[in-house]
Protein backbone atom coordinates (compact mmCIF):
# COMPACT_ATOMS: atom_id res chain seq x y z
CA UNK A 1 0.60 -4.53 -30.95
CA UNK A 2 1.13 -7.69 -29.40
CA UNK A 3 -1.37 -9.76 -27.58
CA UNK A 4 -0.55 -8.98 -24.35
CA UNK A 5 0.15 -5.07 -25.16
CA UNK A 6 -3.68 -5.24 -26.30
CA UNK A 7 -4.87 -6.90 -23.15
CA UNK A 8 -3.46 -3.82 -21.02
CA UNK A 9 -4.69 -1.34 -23.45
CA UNK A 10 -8.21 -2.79 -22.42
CA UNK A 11 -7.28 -3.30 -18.41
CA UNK A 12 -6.16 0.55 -18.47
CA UNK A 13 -9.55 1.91 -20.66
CA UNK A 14 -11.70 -0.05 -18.78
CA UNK A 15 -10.50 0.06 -15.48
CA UNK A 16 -11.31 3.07 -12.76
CA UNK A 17 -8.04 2.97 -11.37
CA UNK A 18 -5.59 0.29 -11.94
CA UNK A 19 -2.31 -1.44 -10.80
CA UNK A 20 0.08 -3.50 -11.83
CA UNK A 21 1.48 -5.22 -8.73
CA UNK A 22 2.97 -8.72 -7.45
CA UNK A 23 0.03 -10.18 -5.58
CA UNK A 24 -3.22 -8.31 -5.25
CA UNK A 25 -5.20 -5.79 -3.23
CA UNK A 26 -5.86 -8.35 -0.24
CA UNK A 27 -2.40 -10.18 -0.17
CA UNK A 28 0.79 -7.83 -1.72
CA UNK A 29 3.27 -10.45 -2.34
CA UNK A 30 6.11 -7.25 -2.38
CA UNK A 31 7.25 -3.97 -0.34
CA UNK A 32 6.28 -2.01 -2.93
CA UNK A 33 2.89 -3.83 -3.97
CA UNK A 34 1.92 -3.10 0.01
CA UNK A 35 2.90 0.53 -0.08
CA UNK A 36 1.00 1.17 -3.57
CA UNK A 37 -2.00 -0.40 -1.95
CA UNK A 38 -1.51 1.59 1.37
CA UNK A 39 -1.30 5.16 -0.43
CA UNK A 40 -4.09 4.67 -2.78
CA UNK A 41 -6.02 3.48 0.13
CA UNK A 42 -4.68 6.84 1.94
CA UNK A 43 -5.91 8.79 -1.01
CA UNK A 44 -9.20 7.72 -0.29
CA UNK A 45 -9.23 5.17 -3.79
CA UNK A 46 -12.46 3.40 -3.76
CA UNK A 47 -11.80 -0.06 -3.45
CA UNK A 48 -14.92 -0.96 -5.26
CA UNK A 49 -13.05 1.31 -8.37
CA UNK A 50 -9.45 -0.16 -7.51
CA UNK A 51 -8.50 -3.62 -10.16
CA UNK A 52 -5.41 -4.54 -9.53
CA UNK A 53 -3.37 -7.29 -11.79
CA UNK A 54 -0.79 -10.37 -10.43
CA UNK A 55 1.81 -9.96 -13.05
CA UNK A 56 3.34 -13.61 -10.88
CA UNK A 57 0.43 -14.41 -12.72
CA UNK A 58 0.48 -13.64 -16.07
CA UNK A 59 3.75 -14.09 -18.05
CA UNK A 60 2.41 -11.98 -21.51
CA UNK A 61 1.49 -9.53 -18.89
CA UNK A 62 5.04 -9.27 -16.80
CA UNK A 63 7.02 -9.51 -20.11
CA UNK A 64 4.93 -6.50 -22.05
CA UNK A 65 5.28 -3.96 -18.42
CA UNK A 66 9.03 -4.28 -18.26
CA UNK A 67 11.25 -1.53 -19.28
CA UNK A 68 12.58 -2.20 -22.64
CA UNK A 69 15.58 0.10 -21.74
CA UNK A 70 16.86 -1.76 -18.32
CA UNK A 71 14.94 -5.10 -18.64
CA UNK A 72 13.67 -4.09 -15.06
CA UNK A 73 9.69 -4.33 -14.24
CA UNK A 74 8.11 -1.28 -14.55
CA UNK A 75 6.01 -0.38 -11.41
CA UNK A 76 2.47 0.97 -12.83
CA UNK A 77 -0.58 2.52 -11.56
CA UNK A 78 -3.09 4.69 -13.57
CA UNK A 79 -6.10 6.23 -13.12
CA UNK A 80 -8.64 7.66 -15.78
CA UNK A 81 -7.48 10.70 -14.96
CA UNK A 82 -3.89 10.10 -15.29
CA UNK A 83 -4.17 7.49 -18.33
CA UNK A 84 -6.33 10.63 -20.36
CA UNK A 85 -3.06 12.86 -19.88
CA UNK A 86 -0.65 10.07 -20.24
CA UNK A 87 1.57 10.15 -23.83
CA UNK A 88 0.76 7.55 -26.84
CA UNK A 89 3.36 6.16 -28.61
């Protein structure tokens, strides 16, 4: 596992409920960042439980979340909930 694969193994264990997004909770720097922020807000997500993570921001980060079969970014968000029931590889 590489170093950055091992950094968002410990963001998604340790985290309430997490996103990967361009910008962060206060300032979405994309359409889709906003609207991620917007329904977890409309869900009622705590945003004292909500970390979110600039992957503008971290390069190990952006590589290790994109897609390995279209090269595109892969949009993530995960809960506790969602990460127990998730698939391991």
């Amino acid at each position: 596992m590489s170093d950055a694969q091992q950094r968002i193994d410990d963001l998604v264990k340790n985290s309430e409920v997490l996103l990967f997004m361009k910008g962060n909770a206060s300032f979405p720097m994309c359409g889709f960042s906003g609207r991620a922020i917007q329904i977890l807000k409309a869900c009622g997500v705590d945003p004292k439980q909500l970390r979110t993570v600039n992957v503008l921001e971290d390069d190990g980060i952006r590589r290790a979340s994109r897609n390995t079969a279209t090269g595109r970014p892969s949009r993530s968000c995960t809960s506790r909930a969602s990460s127990s029931a998730a698939p391991t590889s």
